[in-house]
Protein backbone atom coordinates (compact mmCIF):
# COMPACT_ATOMS: atom_id res chain seq x y z
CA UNK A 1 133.15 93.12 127.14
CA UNK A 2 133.02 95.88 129.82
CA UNK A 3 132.64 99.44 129.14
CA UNK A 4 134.58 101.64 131.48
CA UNK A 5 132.72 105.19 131.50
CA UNK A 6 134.29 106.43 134.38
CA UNK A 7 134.92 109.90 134.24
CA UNK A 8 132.96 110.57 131.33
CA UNK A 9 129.69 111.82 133.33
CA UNK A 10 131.60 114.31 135.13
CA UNK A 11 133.43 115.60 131.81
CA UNK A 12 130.38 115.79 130.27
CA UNK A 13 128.36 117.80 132.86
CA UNK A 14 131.34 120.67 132.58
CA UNK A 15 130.38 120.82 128.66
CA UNK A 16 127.92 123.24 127.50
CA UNK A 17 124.96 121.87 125.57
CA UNK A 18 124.51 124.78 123.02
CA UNK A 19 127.79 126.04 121.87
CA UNK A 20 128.45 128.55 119.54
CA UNK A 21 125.48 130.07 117.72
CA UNK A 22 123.63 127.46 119.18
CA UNK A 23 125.46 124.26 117.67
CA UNK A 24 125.96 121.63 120.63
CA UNK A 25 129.52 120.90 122.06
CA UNK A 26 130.84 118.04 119.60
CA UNK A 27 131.51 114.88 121.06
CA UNK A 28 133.21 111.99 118.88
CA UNK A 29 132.63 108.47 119.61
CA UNK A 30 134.99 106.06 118.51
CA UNK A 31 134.43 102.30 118.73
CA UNK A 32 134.43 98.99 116.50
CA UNK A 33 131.81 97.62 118.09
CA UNK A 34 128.66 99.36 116.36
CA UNK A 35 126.19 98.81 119.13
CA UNK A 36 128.04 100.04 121.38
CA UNK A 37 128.92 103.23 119.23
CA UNK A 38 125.35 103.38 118.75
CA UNK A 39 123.86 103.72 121.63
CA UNK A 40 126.45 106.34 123.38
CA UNK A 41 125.90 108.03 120.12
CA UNK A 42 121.86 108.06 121.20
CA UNK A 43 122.25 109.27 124.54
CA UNK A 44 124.75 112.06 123.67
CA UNK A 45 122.12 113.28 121.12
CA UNK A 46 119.32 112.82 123.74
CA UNK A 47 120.65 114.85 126.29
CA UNK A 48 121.46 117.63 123.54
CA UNK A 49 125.24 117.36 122.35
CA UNK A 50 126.06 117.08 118.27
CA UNK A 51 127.80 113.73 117.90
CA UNK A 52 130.52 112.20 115.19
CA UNK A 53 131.01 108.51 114.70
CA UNK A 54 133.80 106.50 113.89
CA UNK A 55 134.78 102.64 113.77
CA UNK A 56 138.40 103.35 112.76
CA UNK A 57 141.31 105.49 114.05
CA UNK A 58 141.81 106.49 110.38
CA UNK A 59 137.94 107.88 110.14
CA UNK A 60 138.41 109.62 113.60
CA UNK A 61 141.30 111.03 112.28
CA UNK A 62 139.52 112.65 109.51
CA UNK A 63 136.70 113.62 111.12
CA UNK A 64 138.78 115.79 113.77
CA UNK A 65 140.65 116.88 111.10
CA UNK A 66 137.41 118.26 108.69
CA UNK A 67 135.46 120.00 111.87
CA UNK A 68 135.97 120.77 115.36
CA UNK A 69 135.73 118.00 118.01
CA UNK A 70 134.95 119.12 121.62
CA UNK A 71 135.27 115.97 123.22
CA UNK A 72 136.78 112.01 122.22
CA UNK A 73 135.33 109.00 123.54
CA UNK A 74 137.67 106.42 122.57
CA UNK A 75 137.55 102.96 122.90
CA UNK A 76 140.72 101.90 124.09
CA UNK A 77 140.95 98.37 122.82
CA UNK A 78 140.25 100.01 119.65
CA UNK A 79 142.81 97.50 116.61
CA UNK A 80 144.70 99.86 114.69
């Protein structure tokens, strides 16, 4: 399957790496396939953003719902 990141580099560079008393911008990934979530998850947290992970729209759901989510990468063939 083919990832389709377009955009997201250019989204990302507007984002500020240290938020709010220091916290990195939150960014969300959402994806069934756990490799995939995985490794954007690693890169995010390389290049110095706080991350959330989720294999479910229900669990992204709730995790945008318990703190505060500055960014969603969604996969869009996500089931459900």
């Amino acid at each position: 399957m083919t990832r389709n990141w377009k955009g997201t580099r250019h989204v990302l560079a507007q984002m500020p790496r240290l938020g709010i008393e220091g916290r990195g911008s939150t960014v969300l990934v959402v994806d069934d396939d756990p490799d995939a979530r995985h490794l954007a998850t690693a890169v995010l947290q390389r290049d110095g953003y706080s991350t959330v992970e989720a294999d479910c729209a229900d669990r992204a759901l709730d995790a945008m719902r318990s703190r505060r989510v500055d960014l969603v990468i969604l996969d869009l063939t996500l089931p459900g």
